[in-house]
Protein backbone atom coordinates (compact mmCIF):
# COMPACT_ATOMS: atom_id res chain seq x y z
CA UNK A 1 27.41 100.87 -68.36
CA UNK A 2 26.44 98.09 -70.78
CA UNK A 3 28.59 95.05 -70.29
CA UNK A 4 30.63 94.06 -73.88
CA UNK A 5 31.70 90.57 -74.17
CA UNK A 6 34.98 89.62 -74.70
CA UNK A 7 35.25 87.37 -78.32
CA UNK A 8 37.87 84.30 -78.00
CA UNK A 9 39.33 84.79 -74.85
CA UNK A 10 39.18 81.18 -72.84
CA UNK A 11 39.97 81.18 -69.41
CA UNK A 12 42.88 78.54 -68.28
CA UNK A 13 41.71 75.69 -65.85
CA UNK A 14 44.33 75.44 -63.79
CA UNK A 15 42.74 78.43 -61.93
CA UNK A 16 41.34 77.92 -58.31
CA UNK A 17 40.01 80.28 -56.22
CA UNK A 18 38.41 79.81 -52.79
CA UNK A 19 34.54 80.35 -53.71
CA UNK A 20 31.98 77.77 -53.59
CA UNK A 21 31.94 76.89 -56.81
CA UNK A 22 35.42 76.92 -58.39
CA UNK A 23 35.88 77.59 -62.69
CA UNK A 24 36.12 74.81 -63.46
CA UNK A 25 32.41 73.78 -62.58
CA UNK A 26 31.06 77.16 -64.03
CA UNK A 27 32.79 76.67 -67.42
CA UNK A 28 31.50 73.25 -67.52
CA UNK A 29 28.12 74.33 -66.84
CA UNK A 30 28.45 77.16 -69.22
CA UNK A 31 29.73 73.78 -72.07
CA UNK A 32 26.75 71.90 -71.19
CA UNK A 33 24.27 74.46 -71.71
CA UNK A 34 25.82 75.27 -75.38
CA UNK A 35 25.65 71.35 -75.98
CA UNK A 36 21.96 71.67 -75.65
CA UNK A 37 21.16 70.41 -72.05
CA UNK A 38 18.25 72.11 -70.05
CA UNK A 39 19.43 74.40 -66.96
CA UNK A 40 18.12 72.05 -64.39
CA UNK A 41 19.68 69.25 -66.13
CA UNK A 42 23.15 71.28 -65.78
CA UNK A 43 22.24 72.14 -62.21
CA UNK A 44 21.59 68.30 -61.38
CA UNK A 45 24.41 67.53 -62.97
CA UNK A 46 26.95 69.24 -61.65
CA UNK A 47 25.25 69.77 -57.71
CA UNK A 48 24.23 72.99 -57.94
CA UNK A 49 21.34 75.22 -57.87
CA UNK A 50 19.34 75.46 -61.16
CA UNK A 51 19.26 79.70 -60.24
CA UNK A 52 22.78 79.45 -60.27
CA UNK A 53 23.29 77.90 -63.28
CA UNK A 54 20.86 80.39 -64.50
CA UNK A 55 22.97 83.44 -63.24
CA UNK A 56 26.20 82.04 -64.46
CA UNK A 57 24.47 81.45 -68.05
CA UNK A 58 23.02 85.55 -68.21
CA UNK A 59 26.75 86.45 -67.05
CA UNK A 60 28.35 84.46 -69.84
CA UNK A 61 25.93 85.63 -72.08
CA UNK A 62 26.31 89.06 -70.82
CA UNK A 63 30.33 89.67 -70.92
CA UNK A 64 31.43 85.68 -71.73
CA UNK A 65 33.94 84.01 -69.84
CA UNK A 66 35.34 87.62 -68.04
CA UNK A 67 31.55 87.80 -66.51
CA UNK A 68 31.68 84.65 -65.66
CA UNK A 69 34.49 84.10 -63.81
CA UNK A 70 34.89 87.64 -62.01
CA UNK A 71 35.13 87.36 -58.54
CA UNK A 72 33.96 90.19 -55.92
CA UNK A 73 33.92 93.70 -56.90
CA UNK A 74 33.93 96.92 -54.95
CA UNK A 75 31.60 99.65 -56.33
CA UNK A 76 31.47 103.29 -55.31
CA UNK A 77 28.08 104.75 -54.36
CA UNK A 78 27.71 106.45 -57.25
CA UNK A 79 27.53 103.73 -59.30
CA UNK A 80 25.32 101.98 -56.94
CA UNK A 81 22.58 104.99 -57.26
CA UNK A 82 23.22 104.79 -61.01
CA UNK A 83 22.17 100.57 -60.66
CA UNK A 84 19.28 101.63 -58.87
CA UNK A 85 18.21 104.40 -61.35
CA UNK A 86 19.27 102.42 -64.11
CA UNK A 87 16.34 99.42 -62.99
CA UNK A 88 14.19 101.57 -62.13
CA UNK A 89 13.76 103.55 -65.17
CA UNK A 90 14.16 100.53 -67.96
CA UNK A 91 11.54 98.48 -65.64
CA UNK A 92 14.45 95.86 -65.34
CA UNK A 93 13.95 92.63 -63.16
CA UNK A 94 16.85 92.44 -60.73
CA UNK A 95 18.31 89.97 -62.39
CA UNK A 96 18.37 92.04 -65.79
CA UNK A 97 19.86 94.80 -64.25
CA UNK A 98 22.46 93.14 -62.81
CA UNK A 99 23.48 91.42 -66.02
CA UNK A 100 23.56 94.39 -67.57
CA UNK A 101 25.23 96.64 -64.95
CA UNK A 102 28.05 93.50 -64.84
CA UNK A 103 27.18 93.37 -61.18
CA UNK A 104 28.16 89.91 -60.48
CA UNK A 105 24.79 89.09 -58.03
CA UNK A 106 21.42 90.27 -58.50
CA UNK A 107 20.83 90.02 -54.95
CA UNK A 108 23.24 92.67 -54.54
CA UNK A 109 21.59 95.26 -56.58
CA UNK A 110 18.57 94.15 -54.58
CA UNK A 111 20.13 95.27 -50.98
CA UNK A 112 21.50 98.43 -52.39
CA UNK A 113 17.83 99.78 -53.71
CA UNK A 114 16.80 98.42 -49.76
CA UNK A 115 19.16 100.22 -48.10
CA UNK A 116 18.52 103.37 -50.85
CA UNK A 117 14.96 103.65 -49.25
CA UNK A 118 15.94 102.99 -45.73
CA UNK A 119 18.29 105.36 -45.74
CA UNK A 120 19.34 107.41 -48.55
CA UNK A 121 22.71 108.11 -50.02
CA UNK A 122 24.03 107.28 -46.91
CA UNK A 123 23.29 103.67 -47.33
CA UNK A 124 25.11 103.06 -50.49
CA UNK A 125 28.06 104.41 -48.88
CA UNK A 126 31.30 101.76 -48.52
CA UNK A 127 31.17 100.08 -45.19
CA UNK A 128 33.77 97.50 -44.54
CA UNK A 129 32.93 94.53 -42.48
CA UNK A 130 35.01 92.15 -40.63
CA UNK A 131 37.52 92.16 -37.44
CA UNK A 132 39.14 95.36 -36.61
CA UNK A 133 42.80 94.22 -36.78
CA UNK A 134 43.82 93.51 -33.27
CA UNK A 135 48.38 93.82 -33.94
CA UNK A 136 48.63 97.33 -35.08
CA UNK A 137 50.42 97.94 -37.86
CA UNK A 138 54.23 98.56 -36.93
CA UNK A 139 55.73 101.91 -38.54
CA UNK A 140 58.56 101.48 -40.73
CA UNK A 141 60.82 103.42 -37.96
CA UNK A 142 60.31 100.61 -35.79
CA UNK A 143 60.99 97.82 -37.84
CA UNK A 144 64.37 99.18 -38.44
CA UNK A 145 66.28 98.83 -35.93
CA UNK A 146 69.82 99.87 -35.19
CA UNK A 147 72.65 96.73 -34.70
CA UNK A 148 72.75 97.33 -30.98
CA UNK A 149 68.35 97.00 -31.12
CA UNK A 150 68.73 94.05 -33.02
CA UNK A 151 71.24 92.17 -30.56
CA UNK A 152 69.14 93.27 -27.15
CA UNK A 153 66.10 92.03 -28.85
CA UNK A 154 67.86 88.71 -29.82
CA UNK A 155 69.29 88.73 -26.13
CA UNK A 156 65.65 88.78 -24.59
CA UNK A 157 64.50 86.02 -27.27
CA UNK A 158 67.55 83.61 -25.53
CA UNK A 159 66.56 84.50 -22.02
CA UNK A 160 63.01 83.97 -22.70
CA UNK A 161 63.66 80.41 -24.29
CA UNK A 162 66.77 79.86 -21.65
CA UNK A 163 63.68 80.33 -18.89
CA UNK A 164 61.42 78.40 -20.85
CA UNK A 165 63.65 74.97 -21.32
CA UNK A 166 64.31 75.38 -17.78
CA UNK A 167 61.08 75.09 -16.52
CA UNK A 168 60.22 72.10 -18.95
CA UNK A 169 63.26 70.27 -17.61
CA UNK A 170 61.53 70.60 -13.88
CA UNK A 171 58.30 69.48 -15.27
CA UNK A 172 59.71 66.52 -16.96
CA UNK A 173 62.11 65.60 -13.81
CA UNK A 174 59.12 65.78 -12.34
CA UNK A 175 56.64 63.27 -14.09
CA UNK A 176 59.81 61.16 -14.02
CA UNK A 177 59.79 60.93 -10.10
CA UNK A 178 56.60 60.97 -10.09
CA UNK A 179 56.35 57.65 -12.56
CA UNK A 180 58.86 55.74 -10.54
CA UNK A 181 57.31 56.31 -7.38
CA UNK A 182 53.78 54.75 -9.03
CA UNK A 183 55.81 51.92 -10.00
């Protein structure tokens, strides 16, 4: 469960992902800190929040530059009643825990041991959020489509955009007569 760091391996800069903070900022607070500055130095330095530079130092510390630059993880609720265990018997802060566990917020481990009590095992349990998809997913019978399919389908696309043009020529006629009668 203990998180073993990964000697030599440097990440590559060129990296960007779409998270607040991108590498290139954490690996540059992560050089600071090793040249000797103070974490709310760091933070002031680079715009961000001295608990964040915190975090991102106990992550590098933790697993090095792997920790550090993981992005989201999805954890089964087994391993989320182990985290919770895991704190509570070693008398761990959150934040301790979290290192160790690898869990990439300590937040995190805080709103699984919430929802633990709230609601038991049932809490932990993976609950996706975000839109229902609202195009349902074509089968792969339908998106093959025989020679004669594929020409009726194109034949509706032409009539639709034959219609279409048609009714933008009237509109522009339109404006046209419509100008020169202003005039």
């Amino acid at each position: 469960m203990i998180c073993t760091p990964k000697v030599g391996r440097k990440p590559t800069l060129g990296v960007h992902y779409l998270t607040k903070f991108n590498d290139e900022v954490r690996i540059r607070a992560i050089q600071l800190l090793d040249e000797g500055f103070p974490v709310r130095a760091v933070a002031r330095e680079l715009g961000v929040g001295h608990n964040t530079v915190r975090n991102w130092r106990n992550r590098y510390q933790s697993g090095g530059y792997d920790q550090l630059l993981k992005k989201r993880q999805h954890y089964t609720a087994e391993f989320k009643l182990e985290a919770i265990t895991y704190r509570r018997e070693k008398r761990l802060s959150y934040a301790q825990a979290a290192v160790d566990l690898c869990i990439l917020n300590e937040s995190t481990l805080y709103v699984w041991e919430k929802l633990y009590i709230e609601q038991g095992m049932d809490g932990l349990q993976d609950t996706r959020k975000g839109r229902t998809p609202t195009m349902p997913k074509q089968e792969k019978s339908k998106q093959l489509m025989t020679r004669e399919q594929e020409l009726e389908a194109e034949n509706e696309r032409l009539k639709m955009e034959n219609a279409y043009l048609k009714k933008l020529k009237a509109l522009v006629e339109e404006r046209e007569k419509s100008a020169k009668k202003t005039k």
